[in-house]
PDB file of N, CA and C in Angstrom:
ATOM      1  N   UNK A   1     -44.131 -13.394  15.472  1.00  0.00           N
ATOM      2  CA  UNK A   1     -44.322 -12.086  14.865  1.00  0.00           C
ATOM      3  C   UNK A   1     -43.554 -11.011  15.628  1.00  0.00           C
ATOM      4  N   UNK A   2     -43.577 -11.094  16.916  1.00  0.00           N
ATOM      5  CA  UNK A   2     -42.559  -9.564  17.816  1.00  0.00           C
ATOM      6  C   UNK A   2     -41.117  -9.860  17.471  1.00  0.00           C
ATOM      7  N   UNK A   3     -40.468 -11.481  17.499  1.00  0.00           N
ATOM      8  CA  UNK A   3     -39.504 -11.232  17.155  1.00  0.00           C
ATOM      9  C   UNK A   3     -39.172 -10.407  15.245  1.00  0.00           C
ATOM     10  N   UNK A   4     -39.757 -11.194  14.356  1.00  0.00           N
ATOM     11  CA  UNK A   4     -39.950 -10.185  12.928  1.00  0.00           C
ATOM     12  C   UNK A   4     -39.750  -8.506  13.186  1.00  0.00           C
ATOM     13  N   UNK A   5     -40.784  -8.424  13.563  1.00  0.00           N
ATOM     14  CA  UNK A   5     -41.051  -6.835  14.185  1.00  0.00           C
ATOM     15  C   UNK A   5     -39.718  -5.885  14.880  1.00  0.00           C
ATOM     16  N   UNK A   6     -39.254  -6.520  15.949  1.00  0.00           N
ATOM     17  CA  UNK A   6     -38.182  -6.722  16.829  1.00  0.00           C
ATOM     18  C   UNK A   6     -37.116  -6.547  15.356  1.00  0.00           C
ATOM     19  N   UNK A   7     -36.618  -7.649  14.858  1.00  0.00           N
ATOM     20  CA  UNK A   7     -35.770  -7.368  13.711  1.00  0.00           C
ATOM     21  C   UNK A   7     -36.143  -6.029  12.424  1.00  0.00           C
ATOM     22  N   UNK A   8     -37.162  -5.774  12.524  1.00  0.00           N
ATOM     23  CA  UNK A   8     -37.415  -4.895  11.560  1.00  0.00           C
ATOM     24  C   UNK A   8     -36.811  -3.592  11.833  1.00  0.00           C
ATOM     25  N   UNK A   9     -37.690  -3.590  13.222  1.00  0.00           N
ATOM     26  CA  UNK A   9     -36.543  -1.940  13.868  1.00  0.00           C
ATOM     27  C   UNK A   9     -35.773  -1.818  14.183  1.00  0.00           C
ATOM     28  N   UNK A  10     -34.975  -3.177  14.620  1.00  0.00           N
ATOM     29  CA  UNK A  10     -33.300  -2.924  14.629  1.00  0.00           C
ATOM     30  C   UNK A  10     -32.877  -2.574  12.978  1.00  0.00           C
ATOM     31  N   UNK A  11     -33.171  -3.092  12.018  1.00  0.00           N
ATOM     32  CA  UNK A  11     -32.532  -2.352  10.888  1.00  0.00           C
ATOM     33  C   UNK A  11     -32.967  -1.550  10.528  1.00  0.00           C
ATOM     34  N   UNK A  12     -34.071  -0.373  10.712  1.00  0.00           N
ATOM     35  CA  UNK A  12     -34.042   0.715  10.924  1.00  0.00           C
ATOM     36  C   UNK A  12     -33.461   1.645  11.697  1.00  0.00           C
ATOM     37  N   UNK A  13     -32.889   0.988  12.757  1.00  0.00           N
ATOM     38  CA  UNK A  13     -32.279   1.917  13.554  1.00  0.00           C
ATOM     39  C   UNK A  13     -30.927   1.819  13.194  1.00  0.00           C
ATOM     40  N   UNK A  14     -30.245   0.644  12.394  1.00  0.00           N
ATOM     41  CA  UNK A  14     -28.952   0.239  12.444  1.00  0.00           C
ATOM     42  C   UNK A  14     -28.347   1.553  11.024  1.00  0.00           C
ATOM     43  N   UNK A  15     -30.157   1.473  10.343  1.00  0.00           N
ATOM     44  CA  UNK A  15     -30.200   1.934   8.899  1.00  0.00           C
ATOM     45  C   UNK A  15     -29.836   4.075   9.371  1.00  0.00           C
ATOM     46  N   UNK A  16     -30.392   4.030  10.034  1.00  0.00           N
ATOM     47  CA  UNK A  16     -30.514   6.176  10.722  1.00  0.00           C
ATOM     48  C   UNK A  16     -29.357   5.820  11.281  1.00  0.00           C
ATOM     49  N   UNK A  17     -28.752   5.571  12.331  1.00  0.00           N
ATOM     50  CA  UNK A  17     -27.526   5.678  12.746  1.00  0.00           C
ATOM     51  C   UNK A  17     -26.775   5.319  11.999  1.00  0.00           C
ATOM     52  N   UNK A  18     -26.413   4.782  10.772  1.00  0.00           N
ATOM     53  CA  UNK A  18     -25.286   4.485  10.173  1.00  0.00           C
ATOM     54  C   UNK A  18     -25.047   5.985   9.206  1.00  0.00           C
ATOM     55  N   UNK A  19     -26.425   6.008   8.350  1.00  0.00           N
ATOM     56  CA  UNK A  19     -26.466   7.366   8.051  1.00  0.00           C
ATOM     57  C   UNK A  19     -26.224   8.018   8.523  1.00  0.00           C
ATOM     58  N   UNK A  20     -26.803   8.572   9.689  1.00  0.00           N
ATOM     59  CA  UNK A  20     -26.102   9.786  10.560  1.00  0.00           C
ATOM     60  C   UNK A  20     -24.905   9.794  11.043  1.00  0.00           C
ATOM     61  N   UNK A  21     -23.950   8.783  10.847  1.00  0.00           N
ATOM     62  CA  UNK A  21     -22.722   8.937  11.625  1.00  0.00           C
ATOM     63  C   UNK A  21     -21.357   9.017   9.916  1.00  0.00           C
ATOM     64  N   UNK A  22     -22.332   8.851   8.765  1.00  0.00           N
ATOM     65  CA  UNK A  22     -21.623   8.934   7.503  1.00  0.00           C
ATOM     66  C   UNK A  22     -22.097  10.170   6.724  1.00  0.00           C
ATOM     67  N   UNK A  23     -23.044  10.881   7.298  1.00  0.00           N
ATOM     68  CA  UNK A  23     -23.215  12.231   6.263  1.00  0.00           C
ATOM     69  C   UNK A  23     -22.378  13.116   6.401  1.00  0.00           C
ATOM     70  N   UNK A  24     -21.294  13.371   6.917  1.00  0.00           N
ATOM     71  CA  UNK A  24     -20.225  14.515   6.821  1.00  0.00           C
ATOM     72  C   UNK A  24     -19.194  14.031   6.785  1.00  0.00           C
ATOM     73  N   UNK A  25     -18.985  12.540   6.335  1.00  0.00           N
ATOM     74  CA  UNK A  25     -17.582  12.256   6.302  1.00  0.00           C
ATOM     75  C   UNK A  25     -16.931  12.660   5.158  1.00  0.00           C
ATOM     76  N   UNK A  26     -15.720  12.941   4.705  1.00  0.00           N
ATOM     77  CA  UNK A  26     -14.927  12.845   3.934  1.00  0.00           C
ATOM     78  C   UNK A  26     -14.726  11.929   2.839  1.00  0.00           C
ATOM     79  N   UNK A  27     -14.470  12.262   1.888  1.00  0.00           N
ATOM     80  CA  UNK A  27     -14.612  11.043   0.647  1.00  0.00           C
ATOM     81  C   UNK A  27     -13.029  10.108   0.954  1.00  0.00           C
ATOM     82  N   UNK A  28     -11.852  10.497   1.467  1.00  0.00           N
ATOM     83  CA  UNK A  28     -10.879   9.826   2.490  1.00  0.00           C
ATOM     84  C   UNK A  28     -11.287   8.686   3.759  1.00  0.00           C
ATOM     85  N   UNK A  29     -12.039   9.456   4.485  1.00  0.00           N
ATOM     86  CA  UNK A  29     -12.527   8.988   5.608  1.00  0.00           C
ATOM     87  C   UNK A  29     -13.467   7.789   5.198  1.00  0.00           C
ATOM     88  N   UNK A  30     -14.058   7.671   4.075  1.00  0.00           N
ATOM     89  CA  UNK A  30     -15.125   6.548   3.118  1.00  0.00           C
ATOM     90  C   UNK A  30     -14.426   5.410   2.634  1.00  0.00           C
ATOM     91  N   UNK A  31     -13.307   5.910   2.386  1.00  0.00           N
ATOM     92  CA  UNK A  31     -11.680   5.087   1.690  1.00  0.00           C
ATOM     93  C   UNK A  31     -11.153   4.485   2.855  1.00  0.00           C
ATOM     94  N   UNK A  32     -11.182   4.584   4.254  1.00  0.00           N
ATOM     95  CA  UNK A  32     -10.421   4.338   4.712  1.00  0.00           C
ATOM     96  C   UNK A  32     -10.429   2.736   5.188  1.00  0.00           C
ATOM     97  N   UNK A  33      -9.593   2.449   5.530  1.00  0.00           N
ATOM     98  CA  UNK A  33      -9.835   0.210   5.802  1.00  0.00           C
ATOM     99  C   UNK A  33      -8.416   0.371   7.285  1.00  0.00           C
ATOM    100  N   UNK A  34      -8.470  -0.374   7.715  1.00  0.00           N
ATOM    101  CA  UNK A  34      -8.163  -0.890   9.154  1.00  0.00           C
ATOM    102  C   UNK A  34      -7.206  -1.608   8.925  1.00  0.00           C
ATOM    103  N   UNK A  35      -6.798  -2.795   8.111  1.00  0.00           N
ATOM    104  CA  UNK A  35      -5.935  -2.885   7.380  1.00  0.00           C
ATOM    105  C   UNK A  35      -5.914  -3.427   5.868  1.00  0.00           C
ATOM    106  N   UNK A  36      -4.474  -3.840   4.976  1.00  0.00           N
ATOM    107  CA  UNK A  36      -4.534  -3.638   3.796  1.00  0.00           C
ATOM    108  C   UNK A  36      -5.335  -4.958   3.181  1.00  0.00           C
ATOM    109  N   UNK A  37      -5.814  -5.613   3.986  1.00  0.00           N
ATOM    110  CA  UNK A  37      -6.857  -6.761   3.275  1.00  0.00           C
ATOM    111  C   UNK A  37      -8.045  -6.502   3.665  1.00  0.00           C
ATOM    112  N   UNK A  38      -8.745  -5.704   4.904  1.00  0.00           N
ATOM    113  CA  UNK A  38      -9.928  -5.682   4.732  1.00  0.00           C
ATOM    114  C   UNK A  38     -10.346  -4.516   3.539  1.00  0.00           C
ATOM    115  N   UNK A  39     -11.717  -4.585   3.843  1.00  0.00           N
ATOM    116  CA  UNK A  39     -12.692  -3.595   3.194  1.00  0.00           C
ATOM    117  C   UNK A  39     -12.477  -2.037   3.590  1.00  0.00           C
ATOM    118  N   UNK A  40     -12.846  -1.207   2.685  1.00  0.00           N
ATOM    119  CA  UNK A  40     -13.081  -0.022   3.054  1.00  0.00           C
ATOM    120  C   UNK A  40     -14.692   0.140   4.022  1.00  0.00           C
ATOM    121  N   UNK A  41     -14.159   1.258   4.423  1.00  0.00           N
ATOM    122  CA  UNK A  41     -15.565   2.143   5.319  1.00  0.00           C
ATOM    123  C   UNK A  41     -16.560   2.014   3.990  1.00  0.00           C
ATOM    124  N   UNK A  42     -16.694   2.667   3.011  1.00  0.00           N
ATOM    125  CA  UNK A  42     -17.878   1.941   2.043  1.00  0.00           C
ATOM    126  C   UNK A  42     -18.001   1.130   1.687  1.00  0.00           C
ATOM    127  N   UNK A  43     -17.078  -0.018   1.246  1.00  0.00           N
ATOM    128  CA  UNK A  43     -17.266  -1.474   1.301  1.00  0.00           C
ATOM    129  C   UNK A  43     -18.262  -2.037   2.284  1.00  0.00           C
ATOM    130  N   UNK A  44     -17.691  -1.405   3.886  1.00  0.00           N
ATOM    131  CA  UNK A  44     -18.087  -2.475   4.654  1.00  0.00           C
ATOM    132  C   UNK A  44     -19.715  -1.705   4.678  1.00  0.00           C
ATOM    133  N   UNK A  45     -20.367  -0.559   4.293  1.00  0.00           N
ATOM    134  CA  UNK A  45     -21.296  -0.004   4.398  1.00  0.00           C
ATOM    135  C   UNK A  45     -21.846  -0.869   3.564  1.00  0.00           C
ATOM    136  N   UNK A  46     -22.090  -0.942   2.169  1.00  0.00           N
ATOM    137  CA  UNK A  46     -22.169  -1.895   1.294  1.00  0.00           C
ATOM    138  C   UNK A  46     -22.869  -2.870   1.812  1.00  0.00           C
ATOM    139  N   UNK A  47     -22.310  -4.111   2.332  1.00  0.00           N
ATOM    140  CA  UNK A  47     -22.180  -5.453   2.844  1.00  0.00           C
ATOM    141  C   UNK A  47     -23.245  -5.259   3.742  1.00  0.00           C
ATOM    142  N   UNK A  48     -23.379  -4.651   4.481  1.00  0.00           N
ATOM    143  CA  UNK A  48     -24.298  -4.546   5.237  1.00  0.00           C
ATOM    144  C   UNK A  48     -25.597  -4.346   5.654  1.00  0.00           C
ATOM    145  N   UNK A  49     -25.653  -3.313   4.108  1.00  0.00           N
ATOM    146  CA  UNK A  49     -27.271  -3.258   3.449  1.00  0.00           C
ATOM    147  C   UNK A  49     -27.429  -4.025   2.497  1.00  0.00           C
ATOM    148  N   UNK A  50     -26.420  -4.913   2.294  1.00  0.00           N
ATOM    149  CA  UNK A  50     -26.470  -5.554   1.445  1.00  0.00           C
ATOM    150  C   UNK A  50     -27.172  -7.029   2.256  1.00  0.00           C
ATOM    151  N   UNK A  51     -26.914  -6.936   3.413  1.00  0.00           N
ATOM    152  CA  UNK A  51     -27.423  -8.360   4.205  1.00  0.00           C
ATOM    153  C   UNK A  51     -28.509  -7.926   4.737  1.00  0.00           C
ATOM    154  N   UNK A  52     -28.866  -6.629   5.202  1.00  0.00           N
ATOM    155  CA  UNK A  52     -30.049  -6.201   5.684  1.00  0.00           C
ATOM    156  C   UNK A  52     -31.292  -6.209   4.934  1.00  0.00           C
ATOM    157  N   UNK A  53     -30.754  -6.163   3.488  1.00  0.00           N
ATOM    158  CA  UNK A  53     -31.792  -6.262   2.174  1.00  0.00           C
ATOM    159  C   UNK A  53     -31.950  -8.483   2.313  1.00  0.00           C
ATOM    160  N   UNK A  54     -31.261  -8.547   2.211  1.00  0.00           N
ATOM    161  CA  UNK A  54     -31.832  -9.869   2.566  1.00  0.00           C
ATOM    162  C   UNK A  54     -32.074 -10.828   3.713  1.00  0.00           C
ATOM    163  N   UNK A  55     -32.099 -10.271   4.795  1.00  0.00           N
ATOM    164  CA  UNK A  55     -32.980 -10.615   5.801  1.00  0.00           C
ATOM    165  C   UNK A  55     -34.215  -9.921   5.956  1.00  0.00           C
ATOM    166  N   UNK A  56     -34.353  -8.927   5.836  1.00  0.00           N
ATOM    167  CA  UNK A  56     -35.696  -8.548   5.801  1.00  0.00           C
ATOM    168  C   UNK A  56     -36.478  -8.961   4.582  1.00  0.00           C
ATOM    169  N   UNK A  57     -36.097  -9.464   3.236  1.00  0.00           N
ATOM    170  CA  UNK A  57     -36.813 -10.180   2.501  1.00  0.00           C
ATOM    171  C   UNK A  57     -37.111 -11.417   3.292  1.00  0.00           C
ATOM    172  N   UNK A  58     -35.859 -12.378   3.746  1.00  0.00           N
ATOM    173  CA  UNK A  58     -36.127 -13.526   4.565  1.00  0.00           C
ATOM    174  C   UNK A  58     -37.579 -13.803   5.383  1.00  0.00           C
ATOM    175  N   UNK A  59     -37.203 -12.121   6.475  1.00  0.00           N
ATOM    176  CA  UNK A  59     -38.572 -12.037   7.797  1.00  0.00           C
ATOM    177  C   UNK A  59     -39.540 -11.644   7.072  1.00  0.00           C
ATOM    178  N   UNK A  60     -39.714 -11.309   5.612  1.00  0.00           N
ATOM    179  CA  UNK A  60     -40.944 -10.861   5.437  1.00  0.00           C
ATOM    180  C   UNK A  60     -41.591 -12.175   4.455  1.00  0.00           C
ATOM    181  N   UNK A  61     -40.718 -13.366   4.666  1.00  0.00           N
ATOM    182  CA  UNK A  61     -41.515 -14.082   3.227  1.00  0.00           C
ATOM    183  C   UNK A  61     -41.708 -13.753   2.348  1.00  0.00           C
ATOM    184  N   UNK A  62     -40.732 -13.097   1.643  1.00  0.00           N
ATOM    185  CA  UNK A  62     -41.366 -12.724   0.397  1.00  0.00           C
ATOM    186  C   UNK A  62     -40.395 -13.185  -0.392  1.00  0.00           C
ATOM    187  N   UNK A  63     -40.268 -13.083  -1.888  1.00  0.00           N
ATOM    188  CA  UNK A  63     -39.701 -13.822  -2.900  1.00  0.00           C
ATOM    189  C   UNK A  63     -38.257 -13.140  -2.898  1.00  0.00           C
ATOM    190  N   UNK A  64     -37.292 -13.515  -3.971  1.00  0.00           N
ATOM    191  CA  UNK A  64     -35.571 -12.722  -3.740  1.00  0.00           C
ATOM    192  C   UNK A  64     -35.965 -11.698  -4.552  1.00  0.00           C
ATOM    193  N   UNK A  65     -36.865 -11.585  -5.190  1.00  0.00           N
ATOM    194  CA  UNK A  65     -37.130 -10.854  -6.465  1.00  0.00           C
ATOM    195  C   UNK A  65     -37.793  -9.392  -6.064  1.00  0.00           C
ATOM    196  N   UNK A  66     -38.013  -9.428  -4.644  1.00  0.00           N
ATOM    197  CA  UNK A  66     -38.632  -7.991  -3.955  1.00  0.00           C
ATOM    198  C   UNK A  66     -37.367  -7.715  -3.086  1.00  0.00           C
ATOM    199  N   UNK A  67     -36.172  -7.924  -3.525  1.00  0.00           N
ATOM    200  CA  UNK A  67     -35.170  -7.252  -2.750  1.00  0.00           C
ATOM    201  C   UNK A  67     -34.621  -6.031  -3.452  1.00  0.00           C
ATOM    202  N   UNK A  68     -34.431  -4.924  -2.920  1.00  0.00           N
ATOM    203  CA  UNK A  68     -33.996  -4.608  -3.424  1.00  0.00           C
ATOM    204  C   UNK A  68     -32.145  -4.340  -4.219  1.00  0.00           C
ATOM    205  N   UNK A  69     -31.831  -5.054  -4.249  1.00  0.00           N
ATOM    206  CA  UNK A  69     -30.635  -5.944  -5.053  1.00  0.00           C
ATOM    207  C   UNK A  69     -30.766  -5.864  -6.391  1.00  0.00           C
ATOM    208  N   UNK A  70     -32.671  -6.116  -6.681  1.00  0.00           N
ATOM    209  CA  UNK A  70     -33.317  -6.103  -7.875  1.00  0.00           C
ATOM    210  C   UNK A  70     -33.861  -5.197  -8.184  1.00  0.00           C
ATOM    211  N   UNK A  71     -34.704  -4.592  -7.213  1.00  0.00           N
ATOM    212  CA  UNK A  71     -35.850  -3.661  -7.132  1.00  0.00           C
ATOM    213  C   UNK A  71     -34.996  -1.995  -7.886  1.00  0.00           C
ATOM    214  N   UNK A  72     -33.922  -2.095  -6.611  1.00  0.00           N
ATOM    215  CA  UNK A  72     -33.557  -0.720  -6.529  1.00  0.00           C
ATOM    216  C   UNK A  72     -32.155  -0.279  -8.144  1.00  0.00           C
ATOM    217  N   UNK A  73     -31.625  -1.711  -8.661  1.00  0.00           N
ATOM    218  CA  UNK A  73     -30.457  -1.552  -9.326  1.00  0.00           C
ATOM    219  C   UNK A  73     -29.226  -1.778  -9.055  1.00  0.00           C
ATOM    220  N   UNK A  74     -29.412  -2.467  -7.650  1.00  0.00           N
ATOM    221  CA  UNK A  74     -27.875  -3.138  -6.754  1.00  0.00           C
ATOM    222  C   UNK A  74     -27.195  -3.300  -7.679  1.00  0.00           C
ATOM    223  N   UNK A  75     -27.687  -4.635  -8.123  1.00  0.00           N
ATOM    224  CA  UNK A  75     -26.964  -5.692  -8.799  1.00  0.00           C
ATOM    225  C   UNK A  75     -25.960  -4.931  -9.921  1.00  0.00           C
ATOM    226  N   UNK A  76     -26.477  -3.638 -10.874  1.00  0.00           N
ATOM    227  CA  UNK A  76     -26.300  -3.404 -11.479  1.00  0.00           C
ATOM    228  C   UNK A  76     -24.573  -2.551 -11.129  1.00  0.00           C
ATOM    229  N   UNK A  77     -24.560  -2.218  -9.862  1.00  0.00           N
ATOM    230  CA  UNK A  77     -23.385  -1.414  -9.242  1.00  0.00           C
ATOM    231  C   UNK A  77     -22.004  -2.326  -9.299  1.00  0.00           C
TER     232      UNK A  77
END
């Protein structure tokens, strides 16, 4: 259970600091990629809550169907 727990608040914290370091960026600066095959800065934002939504379904046991992927309208993006 501490490790669960342990994982829970790292993606809360991963979740406020990512936010806070993307609320004044530039809609450029959101566009931008490292090079011409990776992802953009929102891409890779994306991907990431996109895995965070399913590990914390994982640590919480619960079904795929309480992710929000489903819940929130992901899928639909």
């Amino acid at each position: 259970m501490r490790d669960t727990l342990l994982m829970a608040k790292w993606f809360e914290d991963v979740g406020t600091r990512v936010r806070e370091r993307l609320k004044d960026l530039e809609e450029d600066a959101l566009e931008w990629r490292a090079d011409d095959r990776g992802n953009n800065v929102r891409e890779t934002v994306w991907h990431m809550a996109r895995w965070i939504d399913v590990l914390t379904r994982i640590l919480g046991g619960t079904q795929p169907s309480t992710e929000r992927w489903f819940t929130d309208g992901w899928a639909e993006r």
